[in-house]
C-alpha atoms as a PDB file:
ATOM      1  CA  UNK A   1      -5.347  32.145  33.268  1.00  0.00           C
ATOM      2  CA  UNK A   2      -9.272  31.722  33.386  1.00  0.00           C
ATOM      3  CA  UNK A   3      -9.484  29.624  30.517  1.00  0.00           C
ATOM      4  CA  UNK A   4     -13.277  30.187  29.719  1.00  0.00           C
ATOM      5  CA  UNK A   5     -13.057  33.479  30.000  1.00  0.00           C
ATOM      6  CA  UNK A   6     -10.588  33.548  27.024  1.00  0.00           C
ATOM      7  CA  UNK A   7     -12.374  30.958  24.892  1.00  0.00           C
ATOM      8  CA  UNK A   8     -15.420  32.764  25.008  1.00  0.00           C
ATOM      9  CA  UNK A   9     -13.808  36.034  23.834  1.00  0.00           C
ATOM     10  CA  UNK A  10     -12.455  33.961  21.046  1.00  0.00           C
ATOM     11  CA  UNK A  11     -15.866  32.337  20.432  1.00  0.00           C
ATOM     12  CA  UNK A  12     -17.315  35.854  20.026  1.00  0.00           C
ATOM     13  CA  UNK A  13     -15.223  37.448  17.981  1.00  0.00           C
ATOM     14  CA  UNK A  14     -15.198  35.090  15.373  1.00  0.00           C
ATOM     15  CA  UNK A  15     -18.727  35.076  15.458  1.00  0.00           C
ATOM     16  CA  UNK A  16     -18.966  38.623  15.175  1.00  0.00           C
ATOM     17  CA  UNK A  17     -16.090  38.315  12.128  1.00  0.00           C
ATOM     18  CA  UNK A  18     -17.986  35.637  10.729  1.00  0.00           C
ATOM     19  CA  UNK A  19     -15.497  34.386   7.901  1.00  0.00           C
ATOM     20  CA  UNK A  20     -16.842  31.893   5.207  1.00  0.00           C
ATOM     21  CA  UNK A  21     -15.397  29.108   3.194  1.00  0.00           C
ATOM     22  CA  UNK A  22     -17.053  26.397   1.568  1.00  0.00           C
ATOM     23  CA  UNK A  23     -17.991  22.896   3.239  1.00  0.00           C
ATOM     24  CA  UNK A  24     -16.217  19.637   1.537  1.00  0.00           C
ATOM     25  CA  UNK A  25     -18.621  18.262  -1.076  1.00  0.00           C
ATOM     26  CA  UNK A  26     -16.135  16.098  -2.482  1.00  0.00           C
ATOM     27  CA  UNK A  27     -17.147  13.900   0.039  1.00  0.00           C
ATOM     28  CA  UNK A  28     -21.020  13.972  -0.628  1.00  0.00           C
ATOM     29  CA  UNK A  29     -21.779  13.305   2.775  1.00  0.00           C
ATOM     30  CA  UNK A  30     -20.071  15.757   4.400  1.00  0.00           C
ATOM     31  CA  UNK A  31     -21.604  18.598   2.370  1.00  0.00           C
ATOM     32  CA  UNK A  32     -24.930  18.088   4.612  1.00  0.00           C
ATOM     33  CA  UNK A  33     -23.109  19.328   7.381  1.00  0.00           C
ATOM     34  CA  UNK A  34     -24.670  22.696   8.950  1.00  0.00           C
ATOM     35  CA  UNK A  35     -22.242  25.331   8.131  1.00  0.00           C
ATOM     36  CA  UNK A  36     -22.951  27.475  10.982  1.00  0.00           C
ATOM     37  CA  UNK A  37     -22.296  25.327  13.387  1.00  0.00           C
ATOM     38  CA  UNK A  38     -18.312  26.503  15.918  1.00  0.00           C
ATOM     39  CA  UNK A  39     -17.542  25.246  18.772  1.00  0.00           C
ATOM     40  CA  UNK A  40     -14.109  25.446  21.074  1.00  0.00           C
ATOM     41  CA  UNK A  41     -13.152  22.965  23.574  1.00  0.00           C
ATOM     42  CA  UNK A  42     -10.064  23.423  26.129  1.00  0.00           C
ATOM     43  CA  UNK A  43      -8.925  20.889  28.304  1.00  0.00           C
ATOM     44  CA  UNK A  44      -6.181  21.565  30.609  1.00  0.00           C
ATOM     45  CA  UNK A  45      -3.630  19.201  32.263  1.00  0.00           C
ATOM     46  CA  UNK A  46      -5.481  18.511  35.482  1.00  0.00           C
ATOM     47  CA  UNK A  47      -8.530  17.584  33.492  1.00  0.00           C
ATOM     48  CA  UNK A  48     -10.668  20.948  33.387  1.00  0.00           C
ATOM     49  CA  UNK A  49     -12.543  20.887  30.389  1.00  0.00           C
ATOM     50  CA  UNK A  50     -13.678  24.609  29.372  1.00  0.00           C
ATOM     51  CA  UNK A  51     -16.248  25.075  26.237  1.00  0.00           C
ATOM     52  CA  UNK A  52     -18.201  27.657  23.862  1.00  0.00           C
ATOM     53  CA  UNK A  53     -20.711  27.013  21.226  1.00  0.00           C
ATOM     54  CA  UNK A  54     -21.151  23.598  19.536  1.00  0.00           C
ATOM     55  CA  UNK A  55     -18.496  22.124  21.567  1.00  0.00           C
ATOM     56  CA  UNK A  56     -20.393  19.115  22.774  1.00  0.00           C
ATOM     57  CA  UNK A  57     -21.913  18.248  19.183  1.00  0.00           C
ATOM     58  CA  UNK A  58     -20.020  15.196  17.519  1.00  0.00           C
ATOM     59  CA  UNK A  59     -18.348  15.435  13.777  1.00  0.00           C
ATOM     60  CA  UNK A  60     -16.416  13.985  11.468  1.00  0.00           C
ATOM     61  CA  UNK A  61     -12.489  13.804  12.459  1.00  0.00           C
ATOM     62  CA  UNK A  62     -11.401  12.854   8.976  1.00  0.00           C
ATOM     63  CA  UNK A  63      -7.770  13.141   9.002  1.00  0.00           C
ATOM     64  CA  UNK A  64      -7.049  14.235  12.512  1.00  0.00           C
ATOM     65  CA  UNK A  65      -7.524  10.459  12.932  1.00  0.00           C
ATOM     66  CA  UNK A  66      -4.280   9.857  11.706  1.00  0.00           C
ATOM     67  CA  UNK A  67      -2.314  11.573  14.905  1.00  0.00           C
ATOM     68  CA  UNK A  68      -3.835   8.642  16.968  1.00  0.00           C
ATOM     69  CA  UNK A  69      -2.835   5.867  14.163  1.00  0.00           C
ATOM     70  CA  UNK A  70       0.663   7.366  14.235  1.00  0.00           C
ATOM     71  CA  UNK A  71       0.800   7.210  17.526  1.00  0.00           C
ATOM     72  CA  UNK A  72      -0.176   3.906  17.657  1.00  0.00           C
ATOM     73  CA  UNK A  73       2.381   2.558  14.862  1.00  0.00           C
ATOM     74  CA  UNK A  74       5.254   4.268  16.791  1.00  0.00           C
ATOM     75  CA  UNK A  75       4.959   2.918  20.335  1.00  0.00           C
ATOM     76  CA  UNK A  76       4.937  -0.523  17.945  1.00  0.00           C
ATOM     77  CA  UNK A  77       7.364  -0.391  15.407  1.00  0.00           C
ATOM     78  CA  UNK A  78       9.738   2.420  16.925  1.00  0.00           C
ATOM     79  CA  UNK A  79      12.628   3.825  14.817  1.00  0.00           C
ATOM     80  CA  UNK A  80      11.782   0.888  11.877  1.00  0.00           C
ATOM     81  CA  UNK A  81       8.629   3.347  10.563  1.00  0.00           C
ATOM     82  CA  UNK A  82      10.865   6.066   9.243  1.00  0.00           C
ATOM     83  CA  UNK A  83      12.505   3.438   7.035  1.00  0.00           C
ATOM     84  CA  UNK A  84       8.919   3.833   4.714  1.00  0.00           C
ATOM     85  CA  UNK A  85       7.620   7.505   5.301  1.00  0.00           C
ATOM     86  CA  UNK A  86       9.511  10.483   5.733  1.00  0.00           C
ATOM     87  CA  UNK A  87       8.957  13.565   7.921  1.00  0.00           C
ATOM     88  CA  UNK A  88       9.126  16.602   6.108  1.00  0.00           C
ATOM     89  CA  UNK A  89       6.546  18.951   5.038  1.00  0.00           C
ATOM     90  CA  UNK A  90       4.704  18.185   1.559  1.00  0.00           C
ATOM     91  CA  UNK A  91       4.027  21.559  -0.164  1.00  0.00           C
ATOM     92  CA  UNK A  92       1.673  19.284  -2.485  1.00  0.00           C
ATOM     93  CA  UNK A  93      -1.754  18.517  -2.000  1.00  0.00           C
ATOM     94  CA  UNK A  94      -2.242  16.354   0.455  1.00  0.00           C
ATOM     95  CA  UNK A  95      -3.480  13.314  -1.760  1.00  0.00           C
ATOM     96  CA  UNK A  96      -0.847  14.151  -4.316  1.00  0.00           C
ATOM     97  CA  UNK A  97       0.415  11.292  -6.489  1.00  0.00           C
ATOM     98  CA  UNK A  98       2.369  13.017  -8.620  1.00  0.00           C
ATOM     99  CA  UNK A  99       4.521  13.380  -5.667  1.00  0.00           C
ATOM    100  CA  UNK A 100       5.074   9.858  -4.256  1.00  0.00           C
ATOM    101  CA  UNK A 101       5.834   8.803  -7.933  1.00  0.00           C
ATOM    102  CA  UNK A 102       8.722  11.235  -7.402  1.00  0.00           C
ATOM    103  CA  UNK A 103       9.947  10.161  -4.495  1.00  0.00           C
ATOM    104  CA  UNK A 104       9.765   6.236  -5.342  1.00  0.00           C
ATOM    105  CA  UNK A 105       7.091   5.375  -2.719  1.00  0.00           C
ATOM    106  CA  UNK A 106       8.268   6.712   0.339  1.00  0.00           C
ATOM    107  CA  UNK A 107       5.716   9.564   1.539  1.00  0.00           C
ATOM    108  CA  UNK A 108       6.616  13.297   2.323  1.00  0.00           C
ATOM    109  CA  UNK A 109       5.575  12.510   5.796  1.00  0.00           C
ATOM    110  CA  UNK A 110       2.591  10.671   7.802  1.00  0.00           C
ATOM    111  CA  UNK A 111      -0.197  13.314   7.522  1.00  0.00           C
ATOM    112  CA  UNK A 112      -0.861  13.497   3.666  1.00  0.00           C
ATOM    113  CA  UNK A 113      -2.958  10.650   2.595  1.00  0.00           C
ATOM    114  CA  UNK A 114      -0.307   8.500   0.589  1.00  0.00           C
ATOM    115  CA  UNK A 115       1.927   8.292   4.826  1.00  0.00           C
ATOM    116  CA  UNK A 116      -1.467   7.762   6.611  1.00  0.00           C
ATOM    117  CA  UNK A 117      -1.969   4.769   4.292  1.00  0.00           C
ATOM    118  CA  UNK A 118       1.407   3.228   5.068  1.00  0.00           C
ATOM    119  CA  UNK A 119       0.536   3.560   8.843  1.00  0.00           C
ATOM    120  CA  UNK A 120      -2.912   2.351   8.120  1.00  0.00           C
ATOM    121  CA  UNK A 121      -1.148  -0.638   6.396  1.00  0.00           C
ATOM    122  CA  UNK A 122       1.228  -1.521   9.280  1.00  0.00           C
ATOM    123  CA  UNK A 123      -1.662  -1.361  11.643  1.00  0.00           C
ATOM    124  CA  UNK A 124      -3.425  -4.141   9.376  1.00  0.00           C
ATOM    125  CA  UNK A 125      -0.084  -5.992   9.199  1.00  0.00           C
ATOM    126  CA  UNK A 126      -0.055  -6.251  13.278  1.00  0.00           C
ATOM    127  CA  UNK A 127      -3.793  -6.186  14.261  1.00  0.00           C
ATOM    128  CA  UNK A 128      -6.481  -8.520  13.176  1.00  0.00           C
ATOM    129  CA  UNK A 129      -9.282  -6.051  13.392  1.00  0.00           C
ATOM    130  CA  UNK A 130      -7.245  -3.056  13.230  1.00  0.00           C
ATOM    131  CA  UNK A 131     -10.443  -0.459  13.596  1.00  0.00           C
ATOM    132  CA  UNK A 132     -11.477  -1.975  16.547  1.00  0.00           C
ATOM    133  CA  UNK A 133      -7.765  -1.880  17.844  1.00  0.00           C
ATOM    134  CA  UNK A 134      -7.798   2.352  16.969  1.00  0.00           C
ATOM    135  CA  UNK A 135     -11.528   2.360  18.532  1.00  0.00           C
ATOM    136  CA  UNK A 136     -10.416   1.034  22.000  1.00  0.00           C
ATOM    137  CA  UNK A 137      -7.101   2.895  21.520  1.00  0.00           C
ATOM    138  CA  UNK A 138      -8.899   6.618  21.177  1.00  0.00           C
ATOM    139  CA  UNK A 139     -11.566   5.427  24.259  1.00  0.00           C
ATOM    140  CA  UNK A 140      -8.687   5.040  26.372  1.00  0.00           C
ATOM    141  CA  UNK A 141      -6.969   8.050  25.751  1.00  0.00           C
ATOM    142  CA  UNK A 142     -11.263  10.269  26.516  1.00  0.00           C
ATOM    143  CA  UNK A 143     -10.943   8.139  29.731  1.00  0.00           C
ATOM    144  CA  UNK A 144     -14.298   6.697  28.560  1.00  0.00           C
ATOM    145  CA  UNK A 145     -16.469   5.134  25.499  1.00  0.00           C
ATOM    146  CA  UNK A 146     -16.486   8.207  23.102  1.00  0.00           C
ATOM    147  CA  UNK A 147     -15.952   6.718  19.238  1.00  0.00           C
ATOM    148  CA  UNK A 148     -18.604   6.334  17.225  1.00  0.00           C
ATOM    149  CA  UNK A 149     -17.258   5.438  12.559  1.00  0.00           C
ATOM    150  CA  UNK A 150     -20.217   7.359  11.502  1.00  0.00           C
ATOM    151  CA  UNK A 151     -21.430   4.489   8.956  1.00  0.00           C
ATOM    152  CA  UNK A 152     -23.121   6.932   6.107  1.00  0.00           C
ATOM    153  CA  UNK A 153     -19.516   8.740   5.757  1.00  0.00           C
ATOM    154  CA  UNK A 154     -17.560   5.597   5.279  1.00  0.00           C
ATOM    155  CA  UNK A 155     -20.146   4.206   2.710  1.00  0.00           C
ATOM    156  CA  UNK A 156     -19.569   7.959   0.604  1.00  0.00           C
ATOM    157  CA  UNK A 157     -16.119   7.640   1.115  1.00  0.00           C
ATOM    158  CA  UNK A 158     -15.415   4.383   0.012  1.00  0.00           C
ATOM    159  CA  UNK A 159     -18.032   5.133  -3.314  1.00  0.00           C
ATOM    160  CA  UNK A 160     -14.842   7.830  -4.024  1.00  0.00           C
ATOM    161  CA  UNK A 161     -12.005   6.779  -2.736  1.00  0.00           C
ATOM    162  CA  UNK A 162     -10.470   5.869  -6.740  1.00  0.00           C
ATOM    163  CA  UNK A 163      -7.302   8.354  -5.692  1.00  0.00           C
ATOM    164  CA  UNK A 164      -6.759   6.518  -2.140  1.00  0.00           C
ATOM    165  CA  UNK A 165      -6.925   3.604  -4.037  1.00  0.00           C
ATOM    166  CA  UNK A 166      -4.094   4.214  -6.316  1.00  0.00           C
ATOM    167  CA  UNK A 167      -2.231   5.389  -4.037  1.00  0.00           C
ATOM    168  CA  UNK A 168      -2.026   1.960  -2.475  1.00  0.00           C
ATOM    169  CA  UNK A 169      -1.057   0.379  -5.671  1.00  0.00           C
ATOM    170  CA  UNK A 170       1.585   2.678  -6.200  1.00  0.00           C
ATOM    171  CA  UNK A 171       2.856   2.141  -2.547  1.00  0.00           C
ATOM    172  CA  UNK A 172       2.510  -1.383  -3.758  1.00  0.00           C
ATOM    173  CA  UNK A 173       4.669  -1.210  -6.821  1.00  0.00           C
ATOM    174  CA  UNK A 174       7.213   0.513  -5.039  1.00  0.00           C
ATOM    175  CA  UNK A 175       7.028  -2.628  -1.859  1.00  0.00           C
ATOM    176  CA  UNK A 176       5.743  -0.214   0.464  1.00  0.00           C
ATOM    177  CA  UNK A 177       2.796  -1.745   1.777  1.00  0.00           C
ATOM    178  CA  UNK A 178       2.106  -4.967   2.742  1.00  0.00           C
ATOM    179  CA  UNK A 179      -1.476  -5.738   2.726  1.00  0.00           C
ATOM    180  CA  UNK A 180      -4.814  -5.602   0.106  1.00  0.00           C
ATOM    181  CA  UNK A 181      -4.757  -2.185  -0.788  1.00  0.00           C
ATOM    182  CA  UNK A 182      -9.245  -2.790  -0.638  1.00  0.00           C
ATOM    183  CA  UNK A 183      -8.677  -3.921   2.881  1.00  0.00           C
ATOM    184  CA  UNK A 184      -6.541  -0.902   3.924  1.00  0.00           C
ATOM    185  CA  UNK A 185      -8.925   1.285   1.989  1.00  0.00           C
ATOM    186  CA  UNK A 186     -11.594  -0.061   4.133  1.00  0.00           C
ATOM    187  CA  UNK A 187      -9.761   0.853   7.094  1.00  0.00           C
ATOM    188  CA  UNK A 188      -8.433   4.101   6.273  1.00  0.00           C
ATOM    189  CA  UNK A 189     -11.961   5.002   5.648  1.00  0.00           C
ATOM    190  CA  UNK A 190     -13.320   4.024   8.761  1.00  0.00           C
ATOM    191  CA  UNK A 191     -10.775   5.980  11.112  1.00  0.00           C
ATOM    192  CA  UNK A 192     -11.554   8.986   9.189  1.00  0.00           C
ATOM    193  CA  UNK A 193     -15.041   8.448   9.679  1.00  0.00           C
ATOM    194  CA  UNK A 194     -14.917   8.550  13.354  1.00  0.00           C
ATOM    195  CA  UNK A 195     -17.316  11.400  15.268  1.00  0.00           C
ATOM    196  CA  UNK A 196     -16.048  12.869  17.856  1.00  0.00           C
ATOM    197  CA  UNK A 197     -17.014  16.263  19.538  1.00  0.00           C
ATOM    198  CA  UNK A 198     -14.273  19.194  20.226  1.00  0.00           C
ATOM    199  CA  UNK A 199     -14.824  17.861  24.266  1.00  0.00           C
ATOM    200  CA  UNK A 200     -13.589  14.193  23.371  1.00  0.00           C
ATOM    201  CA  UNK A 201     -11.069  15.584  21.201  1.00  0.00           C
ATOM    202  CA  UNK A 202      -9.311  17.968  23.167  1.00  0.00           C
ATOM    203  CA  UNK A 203      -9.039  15.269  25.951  1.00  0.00           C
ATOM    204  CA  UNK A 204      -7.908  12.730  23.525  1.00  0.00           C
ATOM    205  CA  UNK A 205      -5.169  14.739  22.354  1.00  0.00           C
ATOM    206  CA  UNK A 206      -4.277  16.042  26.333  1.00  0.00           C
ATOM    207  CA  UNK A 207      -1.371  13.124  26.292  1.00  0.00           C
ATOM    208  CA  UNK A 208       0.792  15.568  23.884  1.00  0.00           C
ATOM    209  CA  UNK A 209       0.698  18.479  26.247  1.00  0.00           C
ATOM    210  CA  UNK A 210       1.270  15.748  28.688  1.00  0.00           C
ATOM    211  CA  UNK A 211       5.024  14.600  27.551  1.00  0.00           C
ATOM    212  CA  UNK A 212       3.288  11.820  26.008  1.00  0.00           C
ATOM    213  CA  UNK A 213       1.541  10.592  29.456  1.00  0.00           C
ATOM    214  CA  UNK A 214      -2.600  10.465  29.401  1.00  0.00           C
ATOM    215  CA  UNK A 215      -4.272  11.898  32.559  1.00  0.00           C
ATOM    216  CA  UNK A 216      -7.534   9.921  31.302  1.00  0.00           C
ATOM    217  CA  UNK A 217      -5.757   6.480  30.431  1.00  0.00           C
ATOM    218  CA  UNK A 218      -3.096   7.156  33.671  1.00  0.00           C
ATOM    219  CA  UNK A 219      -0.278   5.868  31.727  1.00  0.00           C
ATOM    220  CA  UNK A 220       2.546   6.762  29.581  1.00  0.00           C
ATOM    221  CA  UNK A 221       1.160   6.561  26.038  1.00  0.00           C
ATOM    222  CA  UNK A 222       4.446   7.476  23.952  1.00  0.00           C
ATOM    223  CA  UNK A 223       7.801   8.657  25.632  1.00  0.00           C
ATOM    224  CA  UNK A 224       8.603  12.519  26.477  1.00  0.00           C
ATOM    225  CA  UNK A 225      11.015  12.346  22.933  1.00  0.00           C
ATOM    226  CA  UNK A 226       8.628  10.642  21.020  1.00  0.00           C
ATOM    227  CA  UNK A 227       5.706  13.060  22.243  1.00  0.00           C
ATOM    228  CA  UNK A 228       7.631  15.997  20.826  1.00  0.00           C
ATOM    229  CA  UNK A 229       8.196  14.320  17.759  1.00  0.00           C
ATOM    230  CA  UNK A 230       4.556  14.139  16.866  1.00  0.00           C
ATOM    231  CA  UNK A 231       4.261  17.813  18.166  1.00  0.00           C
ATOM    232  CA  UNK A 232       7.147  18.394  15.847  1.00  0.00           C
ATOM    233  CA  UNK A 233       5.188  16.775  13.337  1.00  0.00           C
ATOM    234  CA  UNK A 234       2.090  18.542  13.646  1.00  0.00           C
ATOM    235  CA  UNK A 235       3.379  21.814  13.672  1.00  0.00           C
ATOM    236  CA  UNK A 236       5.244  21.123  10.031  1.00  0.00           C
ATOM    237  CA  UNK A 237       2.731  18.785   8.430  1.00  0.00           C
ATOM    238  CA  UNK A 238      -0.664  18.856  10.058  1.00  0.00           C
ATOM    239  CA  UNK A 239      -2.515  21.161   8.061  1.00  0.00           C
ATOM    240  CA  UNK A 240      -1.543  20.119   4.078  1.00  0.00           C
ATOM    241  CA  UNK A 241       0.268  22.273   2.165  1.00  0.00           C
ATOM    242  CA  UNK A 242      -0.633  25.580   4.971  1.00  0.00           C
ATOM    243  CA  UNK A 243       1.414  24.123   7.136  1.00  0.00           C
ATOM    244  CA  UNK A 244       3.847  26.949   7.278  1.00  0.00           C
ATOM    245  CA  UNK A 245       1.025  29.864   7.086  1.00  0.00           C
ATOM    246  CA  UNK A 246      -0.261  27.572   9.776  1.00  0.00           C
ATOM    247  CA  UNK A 247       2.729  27.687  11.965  1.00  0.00           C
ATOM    248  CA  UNK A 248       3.352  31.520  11.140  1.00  0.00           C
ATOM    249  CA  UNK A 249      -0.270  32.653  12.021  1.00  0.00           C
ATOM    250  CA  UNK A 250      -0.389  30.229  15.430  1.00  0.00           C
ATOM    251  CA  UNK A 251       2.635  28.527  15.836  1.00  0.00           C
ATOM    252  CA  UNK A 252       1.191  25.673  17.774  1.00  0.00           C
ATOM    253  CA  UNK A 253       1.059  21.902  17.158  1.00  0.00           C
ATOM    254  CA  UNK A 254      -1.967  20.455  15.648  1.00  0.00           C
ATOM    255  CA  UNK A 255      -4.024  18.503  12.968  1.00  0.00           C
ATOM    256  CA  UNK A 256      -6.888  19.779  10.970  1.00  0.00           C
ATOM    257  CA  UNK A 257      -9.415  17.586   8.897  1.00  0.00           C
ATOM    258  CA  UNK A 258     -11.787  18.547   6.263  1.00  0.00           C
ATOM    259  CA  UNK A 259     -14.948  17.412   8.894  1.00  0.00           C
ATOM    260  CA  UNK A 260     -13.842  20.961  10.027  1.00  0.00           C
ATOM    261  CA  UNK A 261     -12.386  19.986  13.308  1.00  0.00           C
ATOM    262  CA  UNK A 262      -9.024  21.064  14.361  1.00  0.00           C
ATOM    263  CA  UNK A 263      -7.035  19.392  17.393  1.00  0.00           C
ATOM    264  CA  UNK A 264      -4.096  22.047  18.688  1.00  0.00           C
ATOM    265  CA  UNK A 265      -1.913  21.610  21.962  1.00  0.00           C
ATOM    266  CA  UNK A 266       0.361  23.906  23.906  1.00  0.00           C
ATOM    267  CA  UNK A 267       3.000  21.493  25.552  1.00  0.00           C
ATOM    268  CA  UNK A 268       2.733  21.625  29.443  1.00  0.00           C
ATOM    269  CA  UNK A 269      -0.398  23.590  29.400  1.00  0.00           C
ATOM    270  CA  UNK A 270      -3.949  22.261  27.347  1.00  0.00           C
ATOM    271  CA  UNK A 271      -4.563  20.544  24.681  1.00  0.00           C
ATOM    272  CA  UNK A 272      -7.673  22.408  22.725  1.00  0.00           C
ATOM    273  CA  UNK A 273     -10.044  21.403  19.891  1.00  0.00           C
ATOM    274  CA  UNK A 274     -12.173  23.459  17.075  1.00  0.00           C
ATOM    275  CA  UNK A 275     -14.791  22.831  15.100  1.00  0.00           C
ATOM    276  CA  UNK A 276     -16.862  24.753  12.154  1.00  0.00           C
ATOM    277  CA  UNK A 277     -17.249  22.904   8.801  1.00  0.00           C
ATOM    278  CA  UNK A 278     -16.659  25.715   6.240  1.00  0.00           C
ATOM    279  CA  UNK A 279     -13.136  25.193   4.459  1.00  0.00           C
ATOM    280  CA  UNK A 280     -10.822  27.715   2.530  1.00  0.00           C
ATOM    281  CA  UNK A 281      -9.187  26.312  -0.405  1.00  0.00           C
ATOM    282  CA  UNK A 282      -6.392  24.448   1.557  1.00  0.00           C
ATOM    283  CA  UNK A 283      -8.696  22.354   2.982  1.00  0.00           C
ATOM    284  CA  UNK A 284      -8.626  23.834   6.431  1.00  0.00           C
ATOM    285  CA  UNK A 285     -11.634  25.547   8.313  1.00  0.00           C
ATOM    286  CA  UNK A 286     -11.923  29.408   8.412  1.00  0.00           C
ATOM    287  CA  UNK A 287     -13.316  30.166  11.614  1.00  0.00           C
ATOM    288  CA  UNK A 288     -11.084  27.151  13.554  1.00  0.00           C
ATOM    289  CA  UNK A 289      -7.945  28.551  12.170  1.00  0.00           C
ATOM    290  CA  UNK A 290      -9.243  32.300  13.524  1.00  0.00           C
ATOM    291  CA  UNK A 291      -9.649  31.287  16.677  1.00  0.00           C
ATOM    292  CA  UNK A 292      -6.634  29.515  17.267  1.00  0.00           C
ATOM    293  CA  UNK A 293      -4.631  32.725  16.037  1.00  0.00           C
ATOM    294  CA  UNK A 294      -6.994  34.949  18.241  1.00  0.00           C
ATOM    295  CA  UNK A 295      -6.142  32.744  20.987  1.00  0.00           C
ATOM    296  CA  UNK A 296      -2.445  32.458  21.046  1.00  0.00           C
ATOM    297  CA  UNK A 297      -2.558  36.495  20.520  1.00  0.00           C
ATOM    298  CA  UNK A 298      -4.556  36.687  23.668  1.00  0.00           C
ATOM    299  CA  UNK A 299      -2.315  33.956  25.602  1.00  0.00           C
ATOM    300  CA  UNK A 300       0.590  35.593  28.169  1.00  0.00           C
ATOM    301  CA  UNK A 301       2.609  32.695  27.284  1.00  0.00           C
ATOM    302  CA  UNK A 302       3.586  31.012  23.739  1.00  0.00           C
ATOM    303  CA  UNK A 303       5.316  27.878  22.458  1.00  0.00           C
ATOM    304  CA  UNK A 304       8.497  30.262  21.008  1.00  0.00           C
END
């Protein structure tokens, strides 16, 4: 398969199709993003690294962040995490409160906000300085320094984070978190204002097309069973509440975040990341969605 032959055809096309959507402004600092800016990074499992467009150009991860704090709680706390968020898809919006009220505290799963705070939470509970812990955690898994909490973001975050915030008192009142909801606020904010570019991503996220083993950190970072239980997850819950249209369209694994970016793997083959800031009204971006469809079209080989 020559990998940047097919990336570039991808590139090009959606170019050429050009679809638009609308670039967060909820998060004021996010909506000075270019809008025009795509770019595709592939990274394959002997470390070939294969790119079109912007794919050098660091953004905003926002909530693909929380595949690496995930994967951080579980090689910690094991089977004991399910026991406070569950693992099934939301069909809510993703910082729904309406639905944890429901469901007496327990989250739909770990991607929507009210399950990345409870793994934000147990992170606090176990590290001192728990950003610095997901910092070094992320550099090991690019093989090299590559994290940068892009300070201006966190500030506009934190200036409107009033829902995040009561969703950690209502995690509280249901004994589902164990720290200062302000301090895990503070920390949830900074992982989601990490920058990385589609290169650091795709070789961040190589370990789950890996069987859970990093070719850049040369060890095992989760076991085989519990690397296909994050795929597992990613495929039902990584993209909000078009999850499903998600895995119909592309039927891979992968995380988006409303920076734009979106991380994808294909177990035993690459792990690949996408970037272009404009959103449709799920929250996911237009032309990073396109691509991934054109390129599992174009691929002689697929997950099913």
């Amino acid at each position: 398969m020559d990998y940047q032959q097919l990336i570039e055809e991808v590139y090009n096309e959606v170019k050429s199709a050009n679809p638009r959507g609308k670039v967060a402004d909820y998060i004021p600092e996010l909506a000075r993003v270019d809008p025009d800016k795509f770019g595709i990074a592939l990274v394959d499992l002997e470390g070939n690294t294969f790119g079109a467009g912007d794919f050098e150009v660091p953004f905003s991860i926002q909530s693909i962040s929380k595949v690496f704090t995930l994967t951080m709680v579980a090689s910690i706390f094991k089977d004991k995490l399910w026991s406070r968020v569950n693992v099934e898809p939301s069909g809510d919006p993703f910082n729904s409160i309406a639905q944890l009220e429901f469901e007496k505290g327990i989250p739909r799963n770990p991607f929507i906000n009210a399950g990345a705070l409870v793994i934000t939470d147990a992170l606090t509970s176990k590290f001192d300085d728990p950003i610095a812990e997901i910092s070094k955690f992320i550099d090991e898994l690019n093989g090299e320094a590559c994290i940068k909490i892009n300070q201006e973001v966190m500030d506009s975050e934190l200036k409107h984070s009033e829902r995040n915030t009561a969703l950690g008192y209502f995690l509280k009142a249901y004994d589902n978190f164990e720290n200062k909801v302000e301090d895990v606020i503070k920390t949830y904010v900074a992982h989601c204002s990490i920058e990385m570019s589609c290169v650091d991503l795709a070789r961040s996220f190589s370990f789950l097309a890996n069987d859970g083993y990093s070719i850049y950190g040369k060890r095992e970072i989760v076991s085989e069973s519990f690397a296909r239980r994050i795929n597992s997850l990613m495929l039902t819950c990584g993209f909000y509440d078009e999850a499903g249209e998600f895995a119909f369209r592309v039927g891979l694994p992968g995380k988006s975040g409303v920076g734009g970016g979106v991380a994808s793997v294909m177990p035993h083959k690459f792990s690949i990341a996408v970037w272009s800031p404009e959103l449709n009204e799920k929250g996911n971006s237009v032309k990073s969605i396109m691509a991934l469809e054109l390129l599992t079209n174009k691929l002689k080989f697929s997950l099913f």
